[in-house]
Protein backbone atom coordinates (compact mmCIF):
# COMPACT_ATOMS: atom_id res chain seq x y z
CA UNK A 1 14.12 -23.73 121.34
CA UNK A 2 17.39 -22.00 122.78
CA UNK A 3 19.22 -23.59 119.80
CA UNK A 4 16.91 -22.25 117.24
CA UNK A 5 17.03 -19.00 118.77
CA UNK A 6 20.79 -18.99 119.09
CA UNK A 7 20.57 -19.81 114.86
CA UNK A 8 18.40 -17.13 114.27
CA UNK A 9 20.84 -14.59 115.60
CA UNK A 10 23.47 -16.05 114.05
CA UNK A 11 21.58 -15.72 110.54
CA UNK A 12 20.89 -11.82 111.87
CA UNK A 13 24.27 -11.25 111.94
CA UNK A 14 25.83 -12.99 108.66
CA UNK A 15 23.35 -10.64 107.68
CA UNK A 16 24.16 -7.94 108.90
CA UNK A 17 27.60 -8.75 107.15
CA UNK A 18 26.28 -9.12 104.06
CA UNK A 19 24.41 -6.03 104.14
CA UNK A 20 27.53 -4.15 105.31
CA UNK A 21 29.62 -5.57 102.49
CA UNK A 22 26.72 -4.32 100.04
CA UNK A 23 27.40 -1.18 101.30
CA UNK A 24 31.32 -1.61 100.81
CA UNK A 25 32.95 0.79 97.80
CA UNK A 26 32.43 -2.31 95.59
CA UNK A 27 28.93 -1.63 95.62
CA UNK A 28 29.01 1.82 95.95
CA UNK A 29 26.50 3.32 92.98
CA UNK A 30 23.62 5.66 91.62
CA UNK A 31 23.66 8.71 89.17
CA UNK A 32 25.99 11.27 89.44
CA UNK A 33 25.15 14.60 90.44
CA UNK A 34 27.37 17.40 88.27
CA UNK A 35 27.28 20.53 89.74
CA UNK A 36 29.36 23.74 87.77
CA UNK A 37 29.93 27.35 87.80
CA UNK A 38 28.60 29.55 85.31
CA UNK A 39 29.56 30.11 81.84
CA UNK A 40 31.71 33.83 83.10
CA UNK A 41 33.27 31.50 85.78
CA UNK A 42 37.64 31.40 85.64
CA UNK A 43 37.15 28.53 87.53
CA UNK A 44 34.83 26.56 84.78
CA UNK A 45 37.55 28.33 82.20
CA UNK A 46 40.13 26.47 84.04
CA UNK A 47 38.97 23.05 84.85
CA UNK A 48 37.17 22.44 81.09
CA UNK A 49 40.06 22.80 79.11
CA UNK A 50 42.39 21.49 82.02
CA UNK A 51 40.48 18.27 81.50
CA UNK A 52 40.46 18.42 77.89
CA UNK A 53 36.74 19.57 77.18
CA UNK A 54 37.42 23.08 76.78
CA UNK A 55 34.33 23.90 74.47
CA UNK A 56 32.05 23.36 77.21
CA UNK A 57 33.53 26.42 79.22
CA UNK A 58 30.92 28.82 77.39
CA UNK A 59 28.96 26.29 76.29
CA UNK A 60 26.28 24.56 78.48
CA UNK A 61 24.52 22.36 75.65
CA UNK A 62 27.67 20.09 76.16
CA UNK A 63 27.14 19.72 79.51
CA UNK A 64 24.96 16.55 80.82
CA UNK A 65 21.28 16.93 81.42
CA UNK A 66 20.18 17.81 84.93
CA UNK A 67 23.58 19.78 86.17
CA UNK A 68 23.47 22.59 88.78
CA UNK A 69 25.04 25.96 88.34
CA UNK A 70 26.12 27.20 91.30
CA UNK A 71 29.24 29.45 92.83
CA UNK A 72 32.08 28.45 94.78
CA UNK A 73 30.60 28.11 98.19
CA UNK A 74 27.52 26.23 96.64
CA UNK A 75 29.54 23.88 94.95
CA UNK A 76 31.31 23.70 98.31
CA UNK A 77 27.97 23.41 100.17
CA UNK A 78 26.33 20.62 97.96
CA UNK A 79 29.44 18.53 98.30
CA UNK A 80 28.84 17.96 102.15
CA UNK A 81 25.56 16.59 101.74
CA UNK A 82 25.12 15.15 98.24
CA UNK A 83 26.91 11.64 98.26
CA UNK A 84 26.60 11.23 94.75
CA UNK A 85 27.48 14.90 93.70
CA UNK A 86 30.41 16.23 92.42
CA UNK A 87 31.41 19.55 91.49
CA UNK A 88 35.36 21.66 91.45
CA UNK A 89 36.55 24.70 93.31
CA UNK A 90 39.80 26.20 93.95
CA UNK A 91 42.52 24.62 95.71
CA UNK A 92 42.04 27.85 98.39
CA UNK A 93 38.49 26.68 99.06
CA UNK A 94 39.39 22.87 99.92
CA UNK A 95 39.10 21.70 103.40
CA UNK A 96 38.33 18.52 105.34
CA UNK A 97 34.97 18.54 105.06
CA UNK A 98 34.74 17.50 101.23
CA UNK A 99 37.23 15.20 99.81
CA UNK A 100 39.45 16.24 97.01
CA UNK A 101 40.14 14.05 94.39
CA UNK A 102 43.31 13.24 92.94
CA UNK A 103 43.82 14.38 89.45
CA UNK A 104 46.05 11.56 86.93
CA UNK A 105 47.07 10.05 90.14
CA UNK A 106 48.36 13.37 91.72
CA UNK A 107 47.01 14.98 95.03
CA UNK A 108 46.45 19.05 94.94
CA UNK A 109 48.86 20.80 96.85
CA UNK A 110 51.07 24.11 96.99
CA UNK A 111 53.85 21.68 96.29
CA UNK A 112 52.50 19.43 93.29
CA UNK A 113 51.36 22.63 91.59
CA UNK A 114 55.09 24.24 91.65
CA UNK A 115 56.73 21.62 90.26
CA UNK A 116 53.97 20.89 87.82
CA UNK A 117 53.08 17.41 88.59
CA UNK A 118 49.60 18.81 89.34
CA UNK A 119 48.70 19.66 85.75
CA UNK A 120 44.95 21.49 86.44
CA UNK A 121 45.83 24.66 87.29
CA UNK A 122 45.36 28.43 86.36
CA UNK A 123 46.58 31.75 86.85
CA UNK A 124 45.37 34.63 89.30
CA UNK A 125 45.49 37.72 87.38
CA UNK A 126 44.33 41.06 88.82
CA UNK A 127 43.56 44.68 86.88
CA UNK A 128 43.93 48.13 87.89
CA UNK A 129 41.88 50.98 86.28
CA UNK A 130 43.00 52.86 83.28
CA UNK A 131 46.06 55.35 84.36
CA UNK A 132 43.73 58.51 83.29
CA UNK A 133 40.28 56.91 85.07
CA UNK A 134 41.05 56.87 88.67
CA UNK A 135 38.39 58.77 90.95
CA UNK A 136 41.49 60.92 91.59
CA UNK A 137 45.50 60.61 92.57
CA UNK A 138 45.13 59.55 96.02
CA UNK A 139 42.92 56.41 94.96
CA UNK A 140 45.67 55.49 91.91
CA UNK A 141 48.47 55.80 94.12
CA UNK A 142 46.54 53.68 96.45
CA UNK A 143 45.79 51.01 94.06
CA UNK A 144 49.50 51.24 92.82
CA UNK A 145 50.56 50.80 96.33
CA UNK A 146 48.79 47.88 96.99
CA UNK A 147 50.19 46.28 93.68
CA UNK A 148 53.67 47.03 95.08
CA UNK A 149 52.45 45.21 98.03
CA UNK A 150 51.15 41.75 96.81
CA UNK A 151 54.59 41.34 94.50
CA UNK A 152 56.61 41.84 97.60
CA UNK A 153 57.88 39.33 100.47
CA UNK A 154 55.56 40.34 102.19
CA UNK A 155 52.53 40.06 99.75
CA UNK A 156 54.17 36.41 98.84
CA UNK A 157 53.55 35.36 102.21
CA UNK A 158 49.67 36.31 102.48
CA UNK A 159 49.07 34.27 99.25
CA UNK A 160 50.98 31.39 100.16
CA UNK A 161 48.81 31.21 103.69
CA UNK A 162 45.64 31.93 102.01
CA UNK A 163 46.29 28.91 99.64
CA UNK A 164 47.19 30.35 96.49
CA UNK A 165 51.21 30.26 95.32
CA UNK A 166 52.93 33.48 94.67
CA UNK A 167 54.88 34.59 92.02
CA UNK A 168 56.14 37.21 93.26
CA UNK A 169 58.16 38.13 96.57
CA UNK A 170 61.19 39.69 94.96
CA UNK A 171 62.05 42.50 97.08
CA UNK A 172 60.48 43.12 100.84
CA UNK A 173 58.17 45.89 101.48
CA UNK A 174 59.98 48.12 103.66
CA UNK A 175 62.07 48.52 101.24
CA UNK A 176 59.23 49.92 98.21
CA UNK A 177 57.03 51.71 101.00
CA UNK A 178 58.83 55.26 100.15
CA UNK A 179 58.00 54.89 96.92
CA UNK A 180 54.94 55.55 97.55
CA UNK A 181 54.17 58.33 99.72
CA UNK A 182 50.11 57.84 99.95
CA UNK A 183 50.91 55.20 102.62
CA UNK A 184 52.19 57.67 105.07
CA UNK A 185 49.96 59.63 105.31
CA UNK A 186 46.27 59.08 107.07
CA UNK A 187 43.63 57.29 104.59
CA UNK A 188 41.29 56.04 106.93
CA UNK A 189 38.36 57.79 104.95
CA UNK A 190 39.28 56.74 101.97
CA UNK A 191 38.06 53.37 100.30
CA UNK A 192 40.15 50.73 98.04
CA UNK A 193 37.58 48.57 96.00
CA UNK A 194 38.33 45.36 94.96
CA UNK A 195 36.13 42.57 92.75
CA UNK A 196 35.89 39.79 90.20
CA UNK A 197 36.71 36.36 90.87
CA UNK A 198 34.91 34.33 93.73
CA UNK A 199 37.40 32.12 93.36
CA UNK A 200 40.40 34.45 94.98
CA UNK A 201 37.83 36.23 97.62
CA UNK A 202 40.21 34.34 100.64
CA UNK A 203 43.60 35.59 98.63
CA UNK A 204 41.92 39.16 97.89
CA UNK A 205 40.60 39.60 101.94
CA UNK A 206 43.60 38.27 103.20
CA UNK A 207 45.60 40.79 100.95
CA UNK A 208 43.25 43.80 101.54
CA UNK A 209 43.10 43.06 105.24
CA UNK A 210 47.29 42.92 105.51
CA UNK A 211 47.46 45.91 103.69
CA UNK A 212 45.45 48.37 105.26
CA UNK A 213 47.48 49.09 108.50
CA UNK A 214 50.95 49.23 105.95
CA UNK A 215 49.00 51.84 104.39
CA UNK A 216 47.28 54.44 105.99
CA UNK A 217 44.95 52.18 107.57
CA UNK A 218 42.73 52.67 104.10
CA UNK A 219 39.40 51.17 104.07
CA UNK A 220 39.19 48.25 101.39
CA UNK A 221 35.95 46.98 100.38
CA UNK A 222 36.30 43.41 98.60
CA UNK A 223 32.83 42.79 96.63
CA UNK A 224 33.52 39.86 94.41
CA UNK A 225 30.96 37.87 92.02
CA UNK A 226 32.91 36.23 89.00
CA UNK A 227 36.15 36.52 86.77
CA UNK A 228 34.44 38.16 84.15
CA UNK A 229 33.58 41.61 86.23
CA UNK A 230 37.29 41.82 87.18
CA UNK A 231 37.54 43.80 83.88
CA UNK A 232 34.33 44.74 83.23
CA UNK A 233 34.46 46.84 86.57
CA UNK A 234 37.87 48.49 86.49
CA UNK A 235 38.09 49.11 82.52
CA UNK A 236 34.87 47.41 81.36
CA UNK A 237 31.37 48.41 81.04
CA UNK A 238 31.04 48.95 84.33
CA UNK A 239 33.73 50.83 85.19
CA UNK A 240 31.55 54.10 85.95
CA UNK A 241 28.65 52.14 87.72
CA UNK A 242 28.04 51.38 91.37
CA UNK A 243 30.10 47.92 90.95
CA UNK A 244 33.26 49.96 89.83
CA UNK A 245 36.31 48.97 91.33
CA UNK A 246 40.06 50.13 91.56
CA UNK A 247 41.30 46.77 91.24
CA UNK A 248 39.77 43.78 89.30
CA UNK A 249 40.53 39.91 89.54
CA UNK A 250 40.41 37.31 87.50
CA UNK A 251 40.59 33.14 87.88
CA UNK A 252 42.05 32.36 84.63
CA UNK A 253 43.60 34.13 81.77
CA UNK A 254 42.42 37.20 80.77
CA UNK A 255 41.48 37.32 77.07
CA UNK A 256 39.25 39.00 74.05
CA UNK A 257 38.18 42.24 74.55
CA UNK A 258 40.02 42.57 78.22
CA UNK A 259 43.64 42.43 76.40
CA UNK A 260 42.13 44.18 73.15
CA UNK A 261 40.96 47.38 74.95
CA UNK A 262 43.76 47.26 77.96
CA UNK A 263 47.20 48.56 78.47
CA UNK A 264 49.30 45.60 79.27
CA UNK A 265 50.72 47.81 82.44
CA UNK A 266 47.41 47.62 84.17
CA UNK A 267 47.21 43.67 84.36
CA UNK A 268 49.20 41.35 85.75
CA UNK A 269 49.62 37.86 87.38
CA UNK A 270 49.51 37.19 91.08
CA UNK A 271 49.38 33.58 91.75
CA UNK A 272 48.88 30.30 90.80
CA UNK A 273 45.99 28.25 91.74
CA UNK A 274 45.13 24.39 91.58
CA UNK A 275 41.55 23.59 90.25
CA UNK A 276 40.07 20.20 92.33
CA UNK A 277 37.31 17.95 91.57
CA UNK A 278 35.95 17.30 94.93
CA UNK A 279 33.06 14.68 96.03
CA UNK A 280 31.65 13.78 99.53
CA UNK A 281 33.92 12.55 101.85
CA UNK A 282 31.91 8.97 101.94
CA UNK A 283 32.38 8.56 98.36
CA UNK A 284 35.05 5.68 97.73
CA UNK A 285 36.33 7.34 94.89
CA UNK A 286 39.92 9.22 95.77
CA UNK A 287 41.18 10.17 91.85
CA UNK A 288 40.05 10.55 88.32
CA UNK A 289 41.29 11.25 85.08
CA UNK A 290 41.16 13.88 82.33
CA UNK A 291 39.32 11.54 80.25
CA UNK A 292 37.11 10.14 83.15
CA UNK A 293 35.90 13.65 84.26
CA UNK A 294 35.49 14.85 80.55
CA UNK A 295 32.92 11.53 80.01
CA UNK A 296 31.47 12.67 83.80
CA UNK A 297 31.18 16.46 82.58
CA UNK A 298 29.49 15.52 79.53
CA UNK A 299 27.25 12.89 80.58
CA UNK A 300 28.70 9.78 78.97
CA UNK A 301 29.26 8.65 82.28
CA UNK A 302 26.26 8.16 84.30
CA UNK A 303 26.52 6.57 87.37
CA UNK A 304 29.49 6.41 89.96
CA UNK A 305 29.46 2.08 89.70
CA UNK A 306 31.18 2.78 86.11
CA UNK A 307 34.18 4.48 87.88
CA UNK A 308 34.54 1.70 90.15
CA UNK A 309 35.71 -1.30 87.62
């Protein structure tokens, strides 16, 4: 009796085994959940035709059945909890409790995207309002102020820690700030408005928020809901609405009507950013390709076992 029951345990446990190695990354399998940002979305702009499939960045009939459109933080949300999802955000938005995936066999970093071994990235680009359309001169010297400001050392710094990479930094601050008078004197009742991209709200709040004190200790209000309204709020058709805003950003390049009916001197380029396809941190996957995330993307790949062989 004591030797049958000592066998039955021992079965237990090579089963146990077994069903542990079932659950191994060999085995690892079921659909794939897509999740994307809308059609207005830089970020979408950016990672479609960084991954070769740029027709399906305005264009959701190319997309596979059954994705979810979400923002940033969504995306960001559903990657926690959905094993089988997987969805892209901005390198500023990646942290340890999603994995990022490797893109052609190179990780996403500040450093891989300056030396351009990290090929899916995009520009930051902000716009101001027209020279002529500013509420009045206090609020365009303000906005030109705080231009001054992000292209400086200073600036450089603030983007780098909020995980974007500057491309500016030429000059330091202290050395522009009597340029422009506004910032000495008091502008604590007046109010700097910033939108656009999702994507840059940690780069734009970490800017705003720097700048302030340098500056009057001027109010900035950062209200931001996709790349699109970075010109459609500043020079747009919302400029004059209750979503207008001195300065505008945008996750990708600006284009169409936005460099049609602008001055070039209002827009400009503040940063690079990396784009990352990110999964749950349980999935065994740890890179893909252009190729792989284009048949993913556009539902010729199904389910995660396919990835595996």
């Amino acid at each position: 009796m004591k030797k049958l029951l000592i066998s039955g345990l021992l079965v237990f446990a090579m089963m146990m085994i077994v069903g542990c190695t079932n659950g191994s990354d060999d085995a690892f399998s079921g659909t794939i959940n897509i999740y994307t940002r809308d059609t207005s979305s830089g970020t979408r702009d950016g990672f479609m035709k960084g991954i070769g499939f740029g027709d399906a960045a305005t264009d959701d009939s190319l997309l596979a059945s059954g994705f979810t459109t979400t923002n940033n933080a969504g995306i960001m949300d559903a990657m926690r909890t959905d094993l089988r999802g997987i969805g892209y955000v901005s390198l500023a938005s990646v942290n340890d409790t999603i994995k990022a995936l490797n893109f052609e066999g190179v990780a996403p970093s500040l450093e891989t995207v300056l030396d351009d071994t990290y090929e899916l990235k995009r520009p930051f680009n902000y716009m101001l309002r027209a020279d002529d359309d500013f509420e009045n001169d206090t609020m365009k010297e303000l906005a030109y102020a705080f231009i001054a400001f992000l292209q400086s050392q200073e600036g450089a710094d603030v983007i780098n820690d909020a995980g974007a990479i500057a491309v500016g930094g030429d000059y330091r601050w202290e050395d522009v700030v009597d340029e422009h008078p506004v910032c000495a004197l008091d502008n604590s009742g007046e109010t700097l408005r910033f939108g656009g991209s999702d994507s840059i709200t940690a780069v734009a709040v970490a800017l705003s928020e720097d700048f302030a004190p340098r500056c009057g200790n001027v109010v900035t209000e950062n209200n931001h809901t996709g790349s699109s309204d970075g010109y459609k709020r500043t020079q747009g058709e919302e400029k004059d609405g209750v979503n207008a805003v001195e300065i505008g950003y945008a996750s990708r390049p600006f284009r169409g009507e936005e460099i049609d009916n602008t001055d070039e001197s209002t827009r400009g380029q503040l940063a690079w950013d990396a784009i990352v396809a990110i999964v749950h941190v349980d999935n065994p996957i740890d890179g893909l390709t252009a190729e792989q995330l284009t048949k993913i993307f556009s539902g010729e790949i199904t389910d995660w076992e396919a990835l595996l062989d």
